[in-house]
C-alpha atoms as a PDB file:
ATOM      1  CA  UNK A   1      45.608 -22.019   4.788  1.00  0.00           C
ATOM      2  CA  UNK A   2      44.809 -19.594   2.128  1.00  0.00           C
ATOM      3  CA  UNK A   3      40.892 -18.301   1.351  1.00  0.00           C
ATOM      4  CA  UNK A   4      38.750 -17.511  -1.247  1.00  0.00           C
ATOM      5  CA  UNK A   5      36.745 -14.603  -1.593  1.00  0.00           C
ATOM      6  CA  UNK A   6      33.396 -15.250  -3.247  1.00  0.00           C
ATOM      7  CA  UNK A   7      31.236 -12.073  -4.266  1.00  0.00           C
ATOM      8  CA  UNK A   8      27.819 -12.806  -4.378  1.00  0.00           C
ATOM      9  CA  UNK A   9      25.550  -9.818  -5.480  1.00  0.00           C
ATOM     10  CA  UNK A  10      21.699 -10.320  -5.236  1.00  0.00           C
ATOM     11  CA  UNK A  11      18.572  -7.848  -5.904  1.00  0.00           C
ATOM     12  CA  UNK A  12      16.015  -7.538  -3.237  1.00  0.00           C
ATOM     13  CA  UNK A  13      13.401  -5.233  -4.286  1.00  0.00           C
ATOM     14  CA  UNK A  14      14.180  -2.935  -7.237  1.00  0.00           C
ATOM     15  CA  UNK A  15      17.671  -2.506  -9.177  1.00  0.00           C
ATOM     16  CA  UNK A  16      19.007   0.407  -7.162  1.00  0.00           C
ATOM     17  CA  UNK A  17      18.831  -1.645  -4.236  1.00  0.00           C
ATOM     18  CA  UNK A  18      21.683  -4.314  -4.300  1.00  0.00           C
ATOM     19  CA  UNK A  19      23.213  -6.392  -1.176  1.00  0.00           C
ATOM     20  CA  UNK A  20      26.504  -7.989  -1.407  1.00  0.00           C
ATOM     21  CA  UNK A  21      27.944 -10.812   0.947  1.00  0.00           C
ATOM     22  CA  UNK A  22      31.061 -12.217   1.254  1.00  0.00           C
ATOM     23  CA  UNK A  23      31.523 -15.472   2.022  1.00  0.00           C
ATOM     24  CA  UNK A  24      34.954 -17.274   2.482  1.00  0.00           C
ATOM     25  CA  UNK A  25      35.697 -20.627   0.774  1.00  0.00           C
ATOM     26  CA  UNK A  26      38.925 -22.994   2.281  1.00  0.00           C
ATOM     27  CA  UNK A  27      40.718 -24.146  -0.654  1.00  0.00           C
ATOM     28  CA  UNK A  28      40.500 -27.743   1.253  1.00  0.00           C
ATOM     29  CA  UNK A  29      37.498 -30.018   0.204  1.00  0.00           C
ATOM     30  CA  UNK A  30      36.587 -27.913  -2.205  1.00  0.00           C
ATOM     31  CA  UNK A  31      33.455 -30.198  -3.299  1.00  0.00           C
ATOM     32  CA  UNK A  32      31.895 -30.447  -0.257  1.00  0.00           C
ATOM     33  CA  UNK A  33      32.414 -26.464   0.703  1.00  0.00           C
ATOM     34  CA  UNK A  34      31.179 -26.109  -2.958  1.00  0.00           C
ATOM     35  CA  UNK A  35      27.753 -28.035  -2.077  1.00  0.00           C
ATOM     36  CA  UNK A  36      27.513 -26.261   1.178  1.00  0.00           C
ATOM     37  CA  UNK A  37      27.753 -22.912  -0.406  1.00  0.00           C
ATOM     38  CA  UNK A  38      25.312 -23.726  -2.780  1.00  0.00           C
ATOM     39  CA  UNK A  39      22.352 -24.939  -0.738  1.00  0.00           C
ATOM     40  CA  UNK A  40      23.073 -22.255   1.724  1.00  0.00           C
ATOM     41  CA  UNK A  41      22.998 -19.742  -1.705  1.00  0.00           C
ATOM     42  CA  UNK A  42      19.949 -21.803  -2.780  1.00  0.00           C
ATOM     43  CA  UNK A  43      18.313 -21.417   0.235  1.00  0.00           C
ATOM     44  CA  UNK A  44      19.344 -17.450   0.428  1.00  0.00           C
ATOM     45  CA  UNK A  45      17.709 -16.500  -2.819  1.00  0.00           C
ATOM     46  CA  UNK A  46      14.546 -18.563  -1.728  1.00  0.00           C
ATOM     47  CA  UNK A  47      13.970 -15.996   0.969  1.00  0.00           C
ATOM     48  CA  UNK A  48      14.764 -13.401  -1.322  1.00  0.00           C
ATOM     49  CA  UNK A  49      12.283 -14.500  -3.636  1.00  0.00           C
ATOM     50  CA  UNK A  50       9.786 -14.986  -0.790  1.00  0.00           C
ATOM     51  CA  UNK A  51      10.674 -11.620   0.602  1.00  0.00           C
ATOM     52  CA  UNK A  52      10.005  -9.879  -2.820  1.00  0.00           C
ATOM     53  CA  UNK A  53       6.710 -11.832  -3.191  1.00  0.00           C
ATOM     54  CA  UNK A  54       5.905 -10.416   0.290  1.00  0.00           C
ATOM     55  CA  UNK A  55       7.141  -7.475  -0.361  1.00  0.00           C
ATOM     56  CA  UNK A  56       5.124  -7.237  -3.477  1.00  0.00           C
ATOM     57  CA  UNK A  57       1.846  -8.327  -2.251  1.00  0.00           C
ATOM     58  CA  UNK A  58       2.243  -5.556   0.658  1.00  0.00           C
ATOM     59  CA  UNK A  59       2.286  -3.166  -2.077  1.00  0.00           C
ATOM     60  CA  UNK A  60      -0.539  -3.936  -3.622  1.00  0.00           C
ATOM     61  CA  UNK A  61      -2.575  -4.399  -1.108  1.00  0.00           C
ATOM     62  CA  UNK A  62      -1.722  -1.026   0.366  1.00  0.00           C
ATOM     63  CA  UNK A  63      -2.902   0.404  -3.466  1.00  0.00           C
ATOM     64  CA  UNK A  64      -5.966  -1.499  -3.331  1.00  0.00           C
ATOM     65  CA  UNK A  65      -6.641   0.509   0.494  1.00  0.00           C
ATOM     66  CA  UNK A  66      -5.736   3.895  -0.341  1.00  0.00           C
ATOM     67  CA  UNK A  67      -8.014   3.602  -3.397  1.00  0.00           C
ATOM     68  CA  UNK A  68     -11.086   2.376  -1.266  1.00  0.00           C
ATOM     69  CA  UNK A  69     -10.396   4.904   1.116  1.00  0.00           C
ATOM     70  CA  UNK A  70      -9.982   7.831  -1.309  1.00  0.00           C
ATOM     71  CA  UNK A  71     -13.290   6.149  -2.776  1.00  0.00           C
ATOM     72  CA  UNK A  72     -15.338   6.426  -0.069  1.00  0.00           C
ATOM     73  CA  UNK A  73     -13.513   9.945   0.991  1.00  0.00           C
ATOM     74  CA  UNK A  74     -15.211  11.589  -2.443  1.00  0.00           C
ATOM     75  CA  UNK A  75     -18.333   9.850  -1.642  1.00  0.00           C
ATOM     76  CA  UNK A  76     -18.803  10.956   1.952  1.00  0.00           C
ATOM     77  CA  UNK A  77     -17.641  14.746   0.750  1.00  0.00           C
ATOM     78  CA  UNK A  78     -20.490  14.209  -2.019  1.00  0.00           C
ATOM     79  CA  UNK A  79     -22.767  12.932   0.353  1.00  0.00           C
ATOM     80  CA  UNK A  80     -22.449  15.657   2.854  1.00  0.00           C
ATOM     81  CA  UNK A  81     -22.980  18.323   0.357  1.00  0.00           C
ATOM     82  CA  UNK A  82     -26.292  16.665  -0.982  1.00  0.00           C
ATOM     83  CA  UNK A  83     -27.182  16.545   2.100  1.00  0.00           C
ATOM     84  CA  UNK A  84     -26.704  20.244   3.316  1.00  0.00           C
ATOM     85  CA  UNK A  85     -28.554  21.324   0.001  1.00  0.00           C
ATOM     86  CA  UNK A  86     -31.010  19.295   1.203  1.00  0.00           C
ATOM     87  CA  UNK A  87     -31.292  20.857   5.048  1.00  0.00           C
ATOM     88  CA  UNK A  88     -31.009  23.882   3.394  1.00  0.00           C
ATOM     89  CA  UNK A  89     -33.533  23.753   0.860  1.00  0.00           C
ATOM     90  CA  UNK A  90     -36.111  22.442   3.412  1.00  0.00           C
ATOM     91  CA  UNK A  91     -35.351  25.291   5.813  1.00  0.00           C
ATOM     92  CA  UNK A  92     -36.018  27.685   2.807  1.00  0.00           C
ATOM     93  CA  UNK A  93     -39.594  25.945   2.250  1.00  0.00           C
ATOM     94  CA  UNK A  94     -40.793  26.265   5.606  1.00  0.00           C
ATOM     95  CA  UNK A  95     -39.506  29.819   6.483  1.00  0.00           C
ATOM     96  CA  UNK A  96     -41.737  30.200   3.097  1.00  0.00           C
ATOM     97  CA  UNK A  97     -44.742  27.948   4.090  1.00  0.00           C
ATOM     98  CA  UNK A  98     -44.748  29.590   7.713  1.00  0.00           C
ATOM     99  CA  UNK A  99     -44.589  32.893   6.362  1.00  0.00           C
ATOM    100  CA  UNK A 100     -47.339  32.611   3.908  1.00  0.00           C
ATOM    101  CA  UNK A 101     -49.442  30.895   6.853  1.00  0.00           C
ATOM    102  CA  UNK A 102     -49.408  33.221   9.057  1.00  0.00           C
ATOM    103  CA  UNK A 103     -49.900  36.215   6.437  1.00  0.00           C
ATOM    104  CA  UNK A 104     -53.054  38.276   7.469  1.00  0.00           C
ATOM    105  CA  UNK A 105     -55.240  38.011   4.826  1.00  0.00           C
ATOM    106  CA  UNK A 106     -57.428  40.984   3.849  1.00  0.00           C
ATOM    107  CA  UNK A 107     -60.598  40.352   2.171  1.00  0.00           C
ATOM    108  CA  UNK A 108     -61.733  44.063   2.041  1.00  0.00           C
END
């Protein structure tokens, strides 16, 4: 009994990553192997295709989270600072206010 050697080459996720599988075909009832090999093909490059899709949405959705999170990274930084300028500035107008208080005043 003598086989056939079918190459089947399919593309996951990008060009540079190819997988191929071999699959053996009897010459004998070649019609029926022939439908076989097709659903089973059929049904390959379905997952595939769902697998990309997957795949795909993953990767955008990752995008979508790094941006939010760099987002709210730059506004917590520019948060902070406003608010140390703010503490600071305070601190500066009491350490005035106090001073000037307290400041014996001579009215001779």
């Amino acid at each position: 009994m003598s086989h056939n050697v079918v190459d089947v080459t399919f593309t996951a996720h990008g060009p540079d990553e190819q997988s191929k599988f071999k699959i053996k075909v009897e010459k004998t009832d070649q019609t029926a192997l022939e439908k076989e090999i097709e659903t089973e093909l059929n049904h390959l490059a379905d997952v595939i295709n769902d697998y990309r899709d997957e795949a795909s949405y993953i990767i955008e959705r990752d995008i979508r989270h790094r941006r939010t999170a760099e987002s709210t990274k730059s506004r917590v930084l520019w948060w902070s600072l406003i608010q140390t300028t703010i503490v600071i500035g305070v601190s500066v107008f009491q350490v005035w206010y106090m001073r000037r208080f307290f400041e014996v005043k001579r009215l001779i």
